[in-house]
PDB file of N, CA and C in Angstrom:
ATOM      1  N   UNK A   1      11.086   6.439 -15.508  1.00  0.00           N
ATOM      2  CA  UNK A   1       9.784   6.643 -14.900  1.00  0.00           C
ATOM      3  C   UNK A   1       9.772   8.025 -14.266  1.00  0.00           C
ATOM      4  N   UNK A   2       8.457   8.846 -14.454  1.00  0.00           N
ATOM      5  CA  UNK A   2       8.463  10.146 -14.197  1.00  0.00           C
ATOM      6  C   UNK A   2       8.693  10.592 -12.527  1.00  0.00           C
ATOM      7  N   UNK A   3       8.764  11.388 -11.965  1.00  0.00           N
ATOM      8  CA  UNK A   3       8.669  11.357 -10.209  1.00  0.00           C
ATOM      9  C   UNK A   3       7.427  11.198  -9.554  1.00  0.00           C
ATOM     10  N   UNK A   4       6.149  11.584 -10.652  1.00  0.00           N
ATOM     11  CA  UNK A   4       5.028  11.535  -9.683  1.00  0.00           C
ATOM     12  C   UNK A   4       4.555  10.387  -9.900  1.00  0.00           C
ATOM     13  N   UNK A   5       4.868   9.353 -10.880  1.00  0.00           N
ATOM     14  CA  UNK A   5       4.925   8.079 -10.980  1.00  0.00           C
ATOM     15  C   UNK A   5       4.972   6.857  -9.801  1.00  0.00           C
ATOM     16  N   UNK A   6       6.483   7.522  -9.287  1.00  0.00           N
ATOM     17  CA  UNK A   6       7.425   6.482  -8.276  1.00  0.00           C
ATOM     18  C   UNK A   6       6.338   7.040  -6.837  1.00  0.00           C
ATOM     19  N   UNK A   7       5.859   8.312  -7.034  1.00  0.00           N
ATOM     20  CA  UNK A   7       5.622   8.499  -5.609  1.00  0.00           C
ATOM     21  C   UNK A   7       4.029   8.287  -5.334  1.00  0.00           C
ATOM     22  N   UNK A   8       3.399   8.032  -6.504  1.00  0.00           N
ATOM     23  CA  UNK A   8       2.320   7.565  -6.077  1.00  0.00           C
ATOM     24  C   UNK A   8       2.210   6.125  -6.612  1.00  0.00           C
ATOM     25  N   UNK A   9       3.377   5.373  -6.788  1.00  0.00           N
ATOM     26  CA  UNK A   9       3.334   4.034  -6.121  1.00  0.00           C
ATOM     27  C   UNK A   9       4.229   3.901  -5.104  1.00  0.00           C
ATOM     28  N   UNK A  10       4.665   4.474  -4.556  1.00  0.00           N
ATOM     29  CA  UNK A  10       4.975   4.535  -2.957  1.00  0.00           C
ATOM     30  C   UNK A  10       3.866   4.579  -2.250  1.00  0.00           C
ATOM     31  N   UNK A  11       3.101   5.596  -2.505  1.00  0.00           N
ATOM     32  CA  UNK A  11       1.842   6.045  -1.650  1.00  0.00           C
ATOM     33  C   UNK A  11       0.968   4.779  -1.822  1.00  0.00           C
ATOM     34  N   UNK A  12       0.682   3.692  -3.217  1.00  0.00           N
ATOM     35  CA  UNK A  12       0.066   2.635  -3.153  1.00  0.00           C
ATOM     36  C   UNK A  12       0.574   1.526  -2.175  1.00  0.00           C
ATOM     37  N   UNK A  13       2.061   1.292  -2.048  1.00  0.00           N
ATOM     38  CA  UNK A  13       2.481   0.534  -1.450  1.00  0.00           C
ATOM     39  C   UNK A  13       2.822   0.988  -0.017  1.00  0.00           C
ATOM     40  N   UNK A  14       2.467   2.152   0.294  1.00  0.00           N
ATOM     41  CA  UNK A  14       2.223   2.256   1.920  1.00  0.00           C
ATOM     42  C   UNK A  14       0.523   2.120   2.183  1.00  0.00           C
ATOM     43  N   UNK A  15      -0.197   2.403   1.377  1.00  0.00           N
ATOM     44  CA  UNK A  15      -1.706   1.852   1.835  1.00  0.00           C
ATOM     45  C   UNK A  15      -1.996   0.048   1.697  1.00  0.00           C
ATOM     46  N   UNK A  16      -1.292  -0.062   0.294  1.00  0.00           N
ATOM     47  CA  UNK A  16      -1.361  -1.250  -0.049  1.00  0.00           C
ATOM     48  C   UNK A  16      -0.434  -2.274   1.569  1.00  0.00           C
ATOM     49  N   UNK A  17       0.767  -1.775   1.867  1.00  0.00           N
ATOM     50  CA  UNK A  17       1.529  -2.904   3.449  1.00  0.00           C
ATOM     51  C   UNK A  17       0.319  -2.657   4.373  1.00  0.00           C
ATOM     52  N   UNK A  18      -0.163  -1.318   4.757  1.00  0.00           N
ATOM     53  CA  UNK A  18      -0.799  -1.116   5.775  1.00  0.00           C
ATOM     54  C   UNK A  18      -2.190  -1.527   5.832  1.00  0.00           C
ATOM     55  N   UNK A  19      -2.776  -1.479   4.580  1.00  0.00           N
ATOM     56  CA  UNK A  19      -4.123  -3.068   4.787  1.00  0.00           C
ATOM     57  C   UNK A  19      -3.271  -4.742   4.688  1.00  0.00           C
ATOM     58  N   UNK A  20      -2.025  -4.572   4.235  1.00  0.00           N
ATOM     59  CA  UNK A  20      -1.815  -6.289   4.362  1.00  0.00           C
ATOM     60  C   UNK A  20      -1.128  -6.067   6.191  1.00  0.00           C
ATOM     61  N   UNK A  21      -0.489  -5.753   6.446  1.00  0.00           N
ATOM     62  CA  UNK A  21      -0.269  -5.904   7.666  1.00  0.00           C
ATOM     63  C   UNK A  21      -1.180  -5.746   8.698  1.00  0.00           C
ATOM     64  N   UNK A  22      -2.495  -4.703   8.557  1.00  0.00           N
ATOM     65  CA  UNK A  22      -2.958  -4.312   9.704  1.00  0.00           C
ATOM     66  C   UNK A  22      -4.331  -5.785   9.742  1.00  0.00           C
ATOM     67  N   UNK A  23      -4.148  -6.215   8.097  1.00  0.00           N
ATOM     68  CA  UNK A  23      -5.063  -7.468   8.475  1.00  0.00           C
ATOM     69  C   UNK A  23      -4.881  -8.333   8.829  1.00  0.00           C
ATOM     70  N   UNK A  24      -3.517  -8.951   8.753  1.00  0.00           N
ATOM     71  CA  UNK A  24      -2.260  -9.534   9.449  1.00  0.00           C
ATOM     72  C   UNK A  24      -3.227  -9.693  10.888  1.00  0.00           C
ATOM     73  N   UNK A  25      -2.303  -8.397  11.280  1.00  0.00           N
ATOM     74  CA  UNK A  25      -3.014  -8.066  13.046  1.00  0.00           C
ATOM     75  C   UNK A  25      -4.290  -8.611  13.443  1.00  0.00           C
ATOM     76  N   UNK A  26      -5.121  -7.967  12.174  1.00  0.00           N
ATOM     77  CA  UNK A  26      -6.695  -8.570  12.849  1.00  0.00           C
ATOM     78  C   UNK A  26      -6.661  -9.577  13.015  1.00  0.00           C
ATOM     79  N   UNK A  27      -6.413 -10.877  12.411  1.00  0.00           N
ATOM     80  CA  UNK A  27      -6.404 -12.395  12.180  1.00  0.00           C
ATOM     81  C   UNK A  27      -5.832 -12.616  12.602  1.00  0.00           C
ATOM     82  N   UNK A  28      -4.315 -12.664  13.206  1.00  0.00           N
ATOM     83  CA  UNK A  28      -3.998 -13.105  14.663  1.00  0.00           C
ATOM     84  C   UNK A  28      -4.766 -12.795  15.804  1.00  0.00           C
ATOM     85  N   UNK A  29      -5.350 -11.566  15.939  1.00  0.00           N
ATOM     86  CA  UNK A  29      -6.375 -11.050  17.277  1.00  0.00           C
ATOM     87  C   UNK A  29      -7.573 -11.707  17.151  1.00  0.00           C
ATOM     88  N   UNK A  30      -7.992 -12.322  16.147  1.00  0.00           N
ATOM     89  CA  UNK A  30      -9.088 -13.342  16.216  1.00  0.00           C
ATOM     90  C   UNK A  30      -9.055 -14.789  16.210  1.00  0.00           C
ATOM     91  N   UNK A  31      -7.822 -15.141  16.200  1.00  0.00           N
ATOM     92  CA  UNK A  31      -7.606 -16.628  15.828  1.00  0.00           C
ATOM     93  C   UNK A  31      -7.799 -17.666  16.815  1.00  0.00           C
ATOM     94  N   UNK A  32      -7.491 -16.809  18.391  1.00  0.00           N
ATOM     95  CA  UNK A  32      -7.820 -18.073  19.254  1.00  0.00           C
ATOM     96  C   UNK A  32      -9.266 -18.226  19.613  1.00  0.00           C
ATOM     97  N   UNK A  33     -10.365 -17.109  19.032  1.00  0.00           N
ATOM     98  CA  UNK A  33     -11.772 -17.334  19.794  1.00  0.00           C
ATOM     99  C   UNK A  33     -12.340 -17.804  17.738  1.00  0.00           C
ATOM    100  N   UNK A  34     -11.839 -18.120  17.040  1.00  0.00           N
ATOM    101  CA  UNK A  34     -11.905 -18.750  15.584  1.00  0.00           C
ATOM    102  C   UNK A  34     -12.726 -20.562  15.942  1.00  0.00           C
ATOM    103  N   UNK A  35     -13.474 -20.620  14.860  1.00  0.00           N
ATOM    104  CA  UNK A  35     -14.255 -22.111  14.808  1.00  0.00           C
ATOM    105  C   UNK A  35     -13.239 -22.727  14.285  1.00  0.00           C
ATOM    106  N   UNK A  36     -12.817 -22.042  13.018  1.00  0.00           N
ATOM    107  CA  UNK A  36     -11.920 -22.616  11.780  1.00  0.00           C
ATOM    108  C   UNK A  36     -10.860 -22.132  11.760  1.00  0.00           C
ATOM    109  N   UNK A  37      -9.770 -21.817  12.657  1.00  0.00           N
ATOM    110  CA  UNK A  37      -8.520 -21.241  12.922  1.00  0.00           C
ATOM    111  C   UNK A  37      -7.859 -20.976  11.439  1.00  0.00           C
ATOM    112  N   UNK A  38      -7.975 -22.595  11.376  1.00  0.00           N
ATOM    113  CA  UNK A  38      -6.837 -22.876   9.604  1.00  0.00           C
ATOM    114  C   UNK A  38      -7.443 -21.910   8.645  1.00  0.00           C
ATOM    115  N   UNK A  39      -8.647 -22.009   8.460  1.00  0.00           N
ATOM    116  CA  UNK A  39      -9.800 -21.301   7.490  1.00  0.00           C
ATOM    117  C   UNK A  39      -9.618 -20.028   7.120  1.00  0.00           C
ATOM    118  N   UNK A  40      -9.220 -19.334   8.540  1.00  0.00           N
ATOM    119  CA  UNK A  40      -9.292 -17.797   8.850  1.00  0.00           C
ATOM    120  C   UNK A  40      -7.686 -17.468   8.301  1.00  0.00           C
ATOM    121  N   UNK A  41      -6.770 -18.486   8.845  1.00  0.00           N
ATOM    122  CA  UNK A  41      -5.716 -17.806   8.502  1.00  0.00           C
ATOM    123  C   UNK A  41      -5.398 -17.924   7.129  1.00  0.00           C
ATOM    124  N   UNK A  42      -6.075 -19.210   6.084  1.00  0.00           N
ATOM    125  CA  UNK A  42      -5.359 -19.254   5.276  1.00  0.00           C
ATOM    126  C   UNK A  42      -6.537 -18.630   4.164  1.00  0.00           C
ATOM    127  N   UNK A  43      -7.523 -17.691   4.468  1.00  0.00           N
ATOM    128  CA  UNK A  43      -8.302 -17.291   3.857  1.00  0.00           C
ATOM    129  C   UNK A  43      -7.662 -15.954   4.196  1.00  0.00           C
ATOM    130  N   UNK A  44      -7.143 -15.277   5.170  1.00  0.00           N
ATOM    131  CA  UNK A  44      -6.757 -14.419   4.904  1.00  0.00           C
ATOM    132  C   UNK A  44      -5.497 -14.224   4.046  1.00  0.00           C
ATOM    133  N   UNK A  45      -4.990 -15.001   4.541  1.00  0.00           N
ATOM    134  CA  UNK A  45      -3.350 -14.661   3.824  1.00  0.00           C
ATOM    135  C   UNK A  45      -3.618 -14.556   2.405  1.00  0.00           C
ATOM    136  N   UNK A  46      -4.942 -15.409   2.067  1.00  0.00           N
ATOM    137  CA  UNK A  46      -4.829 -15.469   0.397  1.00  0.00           C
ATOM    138  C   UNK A  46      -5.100 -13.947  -0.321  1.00  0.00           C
ATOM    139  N   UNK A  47      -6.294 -13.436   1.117  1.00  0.00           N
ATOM    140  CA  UNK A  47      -6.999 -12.450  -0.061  1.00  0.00           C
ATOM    141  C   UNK A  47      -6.363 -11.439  -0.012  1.00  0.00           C
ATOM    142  N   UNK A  48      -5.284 -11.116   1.676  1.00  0.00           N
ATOM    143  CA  UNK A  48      -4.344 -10.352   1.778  1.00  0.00           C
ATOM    144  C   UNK A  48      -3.358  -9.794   0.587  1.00  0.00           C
ATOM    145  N   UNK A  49      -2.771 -11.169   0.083  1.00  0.00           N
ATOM    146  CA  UNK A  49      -1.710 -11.075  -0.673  1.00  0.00           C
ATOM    147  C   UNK A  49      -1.978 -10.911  -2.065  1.00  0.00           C
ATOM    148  N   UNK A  50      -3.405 -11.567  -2.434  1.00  0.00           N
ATOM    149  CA  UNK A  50      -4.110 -11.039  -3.915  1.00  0.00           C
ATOM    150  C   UNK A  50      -4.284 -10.119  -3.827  1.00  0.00           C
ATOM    151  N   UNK A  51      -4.900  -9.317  -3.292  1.00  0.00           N
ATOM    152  CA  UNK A  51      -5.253  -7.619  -2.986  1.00  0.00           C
ATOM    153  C   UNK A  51      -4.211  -6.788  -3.307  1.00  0.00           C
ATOM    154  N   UNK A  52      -3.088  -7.014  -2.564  1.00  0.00           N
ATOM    155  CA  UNK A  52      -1.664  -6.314  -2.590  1.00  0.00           C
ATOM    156  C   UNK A  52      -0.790  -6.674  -4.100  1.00  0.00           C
ATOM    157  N   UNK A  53      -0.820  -7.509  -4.265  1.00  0.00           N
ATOM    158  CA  UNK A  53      -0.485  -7.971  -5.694  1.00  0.00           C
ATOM    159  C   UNK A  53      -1.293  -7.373  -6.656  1.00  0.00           C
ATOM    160  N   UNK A  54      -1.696  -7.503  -6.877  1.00  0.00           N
ATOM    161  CA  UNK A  54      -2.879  -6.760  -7.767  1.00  0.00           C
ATOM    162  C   UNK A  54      -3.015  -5.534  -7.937  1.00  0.00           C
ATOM    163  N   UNK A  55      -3.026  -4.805  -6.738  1.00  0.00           N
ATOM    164  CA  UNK A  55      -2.647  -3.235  -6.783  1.00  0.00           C
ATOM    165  C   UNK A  55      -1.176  -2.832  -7.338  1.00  0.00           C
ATOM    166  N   UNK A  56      -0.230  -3.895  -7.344  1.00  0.00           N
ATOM    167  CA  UNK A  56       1.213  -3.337  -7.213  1.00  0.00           C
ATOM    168  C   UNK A  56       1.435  -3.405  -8.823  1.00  0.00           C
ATOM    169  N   UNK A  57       0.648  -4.845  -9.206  1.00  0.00           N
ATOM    170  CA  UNK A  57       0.989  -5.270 -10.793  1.00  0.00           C
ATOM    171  C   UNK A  57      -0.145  -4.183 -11.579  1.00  0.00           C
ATOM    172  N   UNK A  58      -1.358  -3.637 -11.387  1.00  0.00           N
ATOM    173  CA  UNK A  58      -1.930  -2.664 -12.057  1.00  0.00           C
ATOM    174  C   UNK A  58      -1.295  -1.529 -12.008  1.00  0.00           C
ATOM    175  N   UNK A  59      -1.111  -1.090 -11.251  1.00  0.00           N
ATOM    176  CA  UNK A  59      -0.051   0.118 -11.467  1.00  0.00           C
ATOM    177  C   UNK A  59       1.348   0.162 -11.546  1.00  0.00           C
ATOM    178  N   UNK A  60       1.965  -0.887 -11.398  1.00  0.00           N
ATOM    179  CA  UNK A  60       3.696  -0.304 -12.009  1.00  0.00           C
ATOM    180  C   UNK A  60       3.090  -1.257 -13.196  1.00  0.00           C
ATOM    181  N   UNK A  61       2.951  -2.175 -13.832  1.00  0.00           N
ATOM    182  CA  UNK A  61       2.683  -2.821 -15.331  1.00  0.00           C
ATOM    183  C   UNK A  61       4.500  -3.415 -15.044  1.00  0.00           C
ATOM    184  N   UNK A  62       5.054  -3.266 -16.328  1.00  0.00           N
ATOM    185  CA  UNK A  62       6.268  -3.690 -16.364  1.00  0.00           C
ATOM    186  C   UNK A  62       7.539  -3.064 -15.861  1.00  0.00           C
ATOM    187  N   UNK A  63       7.536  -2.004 -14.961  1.00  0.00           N
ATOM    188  CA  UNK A  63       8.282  -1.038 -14.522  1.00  0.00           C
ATOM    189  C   UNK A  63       9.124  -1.434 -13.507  1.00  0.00           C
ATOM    190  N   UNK A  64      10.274  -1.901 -13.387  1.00  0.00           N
ATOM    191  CA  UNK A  64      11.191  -2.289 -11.986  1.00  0.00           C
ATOM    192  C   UNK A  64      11.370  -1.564 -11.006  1.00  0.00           C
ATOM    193  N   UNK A  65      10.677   0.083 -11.706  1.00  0.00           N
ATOM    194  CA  UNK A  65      11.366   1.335 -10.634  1.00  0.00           C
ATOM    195  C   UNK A  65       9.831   1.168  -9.648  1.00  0.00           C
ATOM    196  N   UNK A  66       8.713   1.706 -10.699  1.00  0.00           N
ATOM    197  CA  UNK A  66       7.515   1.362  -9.654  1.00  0.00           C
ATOM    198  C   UNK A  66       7.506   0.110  -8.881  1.00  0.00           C
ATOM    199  N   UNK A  67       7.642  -0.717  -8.977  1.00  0.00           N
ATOM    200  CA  UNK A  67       7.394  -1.844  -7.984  1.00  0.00           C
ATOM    201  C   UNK A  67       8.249  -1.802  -6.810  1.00  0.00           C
ATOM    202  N   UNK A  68       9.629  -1.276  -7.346  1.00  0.00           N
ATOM    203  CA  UNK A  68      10.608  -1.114  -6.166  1.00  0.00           C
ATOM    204  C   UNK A  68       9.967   0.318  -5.139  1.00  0.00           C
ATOM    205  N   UNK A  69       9.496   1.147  -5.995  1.00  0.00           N
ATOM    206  CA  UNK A  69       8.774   2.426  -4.982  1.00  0.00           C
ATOM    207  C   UNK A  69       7.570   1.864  -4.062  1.00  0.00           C
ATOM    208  N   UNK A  70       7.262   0.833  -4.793  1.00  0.00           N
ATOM    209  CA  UNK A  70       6.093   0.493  -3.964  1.00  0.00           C
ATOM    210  C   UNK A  70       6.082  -0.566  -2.818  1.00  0.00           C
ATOM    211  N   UNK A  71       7.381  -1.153  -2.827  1.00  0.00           N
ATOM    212  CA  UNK A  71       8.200  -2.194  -2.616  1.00  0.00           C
ATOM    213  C   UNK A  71       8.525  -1.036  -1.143  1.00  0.00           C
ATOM    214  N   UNK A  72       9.249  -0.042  -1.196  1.00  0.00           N
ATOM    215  CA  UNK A  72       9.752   0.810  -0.260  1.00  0.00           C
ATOM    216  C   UNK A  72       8.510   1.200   0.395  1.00  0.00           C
ATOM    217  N   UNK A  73       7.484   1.702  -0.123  1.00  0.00           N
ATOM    218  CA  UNK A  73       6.292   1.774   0.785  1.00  0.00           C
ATOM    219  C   UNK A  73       5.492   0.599   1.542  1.00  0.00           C
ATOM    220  N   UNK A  74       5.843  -0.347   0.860  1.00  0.00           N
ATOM    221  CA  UNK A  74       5.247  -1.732   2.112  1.00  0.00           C
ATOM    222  C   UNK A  74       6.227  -1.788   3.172  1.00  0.00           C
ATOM    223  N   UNK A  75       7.168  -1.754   2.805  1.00  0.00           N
ATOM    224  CA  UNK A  75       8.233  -1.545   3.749  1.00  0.00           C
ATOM    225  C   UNK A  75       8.681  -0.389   5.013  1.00  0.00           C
ATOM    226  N   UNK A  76       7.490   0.376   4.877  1.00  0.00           N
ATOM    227  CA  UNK A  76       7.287   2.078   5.646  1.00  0.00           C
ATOM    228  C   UNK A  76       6.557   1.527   6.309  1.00  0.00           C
ATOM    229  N   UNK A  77       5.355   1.114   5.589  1.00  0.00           N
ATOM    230  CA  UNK A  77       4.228   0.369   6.339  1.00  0.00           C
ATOM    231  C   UNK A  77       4.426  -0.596   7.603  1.00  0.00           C
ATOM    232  N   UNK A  78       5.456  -1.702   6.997  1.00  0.00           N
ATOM    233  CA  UNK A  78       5.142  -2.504   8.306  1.00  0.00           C
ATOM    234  C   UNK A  78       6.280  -2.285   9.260  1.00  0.00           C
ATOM    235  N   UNK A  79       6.987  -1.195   9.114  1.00  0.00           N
ATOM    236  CA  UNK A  79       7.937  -0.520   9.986  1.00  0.00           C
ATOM    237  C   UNK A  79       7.253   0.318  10.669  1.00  0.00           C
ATOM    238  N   UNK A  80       6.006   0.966  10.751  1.00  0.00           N
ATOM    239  CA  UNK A  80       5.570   1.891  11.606  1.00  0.00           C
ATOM    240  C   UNK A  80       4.544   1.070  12.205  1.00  0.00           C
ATOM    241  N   UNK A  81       3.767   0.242  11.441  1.00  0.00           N
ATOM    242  CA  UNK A  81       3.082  -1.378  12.108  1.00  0.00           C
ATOM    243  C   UNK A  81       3.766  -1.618  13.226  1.00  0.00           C
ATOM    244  N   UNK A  82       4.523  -2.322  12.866  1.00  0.00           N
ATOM    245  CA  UNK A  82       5.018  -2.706  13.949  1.00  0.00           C
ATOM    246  C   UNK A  82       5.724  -1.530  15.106  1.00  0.00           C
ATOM    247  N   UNK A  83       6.649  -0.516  15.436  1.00  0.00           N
ATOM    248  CA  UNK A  83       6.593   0.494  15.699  1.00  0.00           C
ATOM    249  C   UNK A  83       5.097   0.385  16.709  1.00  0.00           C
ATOM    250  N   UNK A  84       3.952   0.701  15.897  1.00  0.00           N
ATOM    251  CA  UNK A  84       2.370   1.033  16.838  1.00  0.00           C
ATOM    252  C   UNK A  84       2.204  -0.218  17.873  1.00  0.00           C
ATOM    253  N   UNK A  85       2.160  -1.077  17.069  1.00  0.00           N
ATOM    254  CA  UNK A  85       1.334  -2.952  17.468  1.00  0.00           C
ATOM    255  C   UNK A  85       2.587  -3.608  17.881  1.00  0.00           C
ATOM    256  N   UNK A  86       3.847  -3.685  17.863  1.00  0.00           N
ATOM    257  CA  UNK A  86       4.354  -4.544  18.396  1.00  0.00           C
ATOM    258  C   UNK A  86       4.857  -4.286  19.633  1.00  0.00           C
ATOM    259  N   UNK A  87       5.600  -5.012  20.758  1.00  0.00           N
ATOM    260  CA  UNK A  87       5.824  -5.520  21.720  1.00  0.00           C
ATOM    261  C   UNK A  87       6.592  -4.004  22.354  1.00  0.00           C
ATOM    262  N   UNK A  88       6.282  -3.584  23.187  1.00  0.00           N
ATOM    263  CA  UNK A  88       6.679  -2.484  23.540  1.00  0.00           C
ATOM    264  C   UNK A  88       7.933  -2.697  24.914  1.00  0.00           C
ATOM    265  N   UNK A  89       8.862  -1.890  24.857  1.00  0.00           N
ATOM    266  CA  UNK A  89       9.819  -1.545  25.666  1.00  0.00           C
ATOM    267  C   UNK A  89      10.760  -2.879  25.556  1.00  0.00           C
ATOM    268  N   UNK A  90      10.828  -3.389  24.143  1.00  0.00           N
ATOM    269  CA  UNK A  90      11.532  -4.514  23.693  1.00  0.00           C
ATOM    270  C   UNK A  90      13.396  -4.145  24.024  1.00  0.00           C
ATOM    271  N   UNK A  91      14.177  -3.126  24.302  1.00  0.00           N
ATOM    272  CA  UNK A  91      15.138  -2.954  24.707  1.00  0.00           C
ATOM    273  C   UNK A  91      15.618  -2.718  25.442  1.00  0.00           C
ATOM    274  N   UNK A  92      16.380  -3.214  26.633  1.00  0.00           N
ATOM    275  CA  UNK A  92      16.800  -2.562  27.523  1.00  0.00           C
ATOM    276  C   UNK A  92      15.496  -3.522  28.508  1.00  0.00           C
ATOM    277  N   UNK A  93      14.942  -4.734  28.606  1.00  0.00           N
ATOM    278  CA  UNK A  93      13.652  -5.508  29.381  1.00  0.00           C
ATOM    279  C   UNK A  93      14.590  -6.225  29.646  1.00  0.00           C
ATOM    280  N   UNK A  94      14.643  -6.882  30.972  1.00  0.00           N
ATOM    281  CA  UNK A  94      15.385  -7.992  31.721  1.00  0.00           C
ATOM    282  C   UNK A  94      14.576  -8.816  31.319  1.00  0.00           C
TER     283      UNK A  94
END
C-alpha cells in the first residue's frame, strides 16, 4: 500500500474515533435528563459504530495495512479524547 494511502486512512480514522468518541461524550452528557435513556444509548452506539465502520471498510476495501492505519488513528483520537474530557489531575489525587 502506497504512503499517501496509509496516511489518509489514518487521517480517516482520527476523524472517524473523534466523531465516535466525542458522540460517546455527548450521550453520556445527556443521558440522565433522557425520556428513553436505553433508546439514546443504544441508538447511539448503533449509528456510532455503523458510521465508523463504514468509513473504515470503504476506504481500506481489503487492505490489512489501511485498516491498521486507521485503526492507529482511532486510537490518537480517543487518546487525546480523553487527555481533553477525562477526569483531570487523575495522578498524584489522595
Amino acid at each position: 500500500m502506497s504512503g499517501p494511502q496509509l496516511l489518509l486512512s489514518f487521517l480517516v480514522g482520527i476523524l472517524g474515533g473523534g466523531l465516535y468518541f466525542g458522540g460517546l461524550w455527548y450521550t453520556v452528557r445527556h443521558l440522565p435528563a433522557a425520556r428513553r435513556p436505553a433508546l439514546l444509548l443504544i441508538g447511539s452506539y448503533l449509528l456510532r459504530l455503523i458510521l465508523l465502520l463504514v468509513a473504515i471498510i470503504l476506504l481500506a476495501g481489503n487492505h490489512w495495512s489501511t485498516m491498521l492505519s486507521a485503526l492507529a488513528g482511532i486510537i490518537l483520537a480517543r487518546t487525546l479524547l480523553i487527555r481533553r474530557w477525562g477526569p483531570k489531575n487523575v495522578i498524584g489525587d489522595a
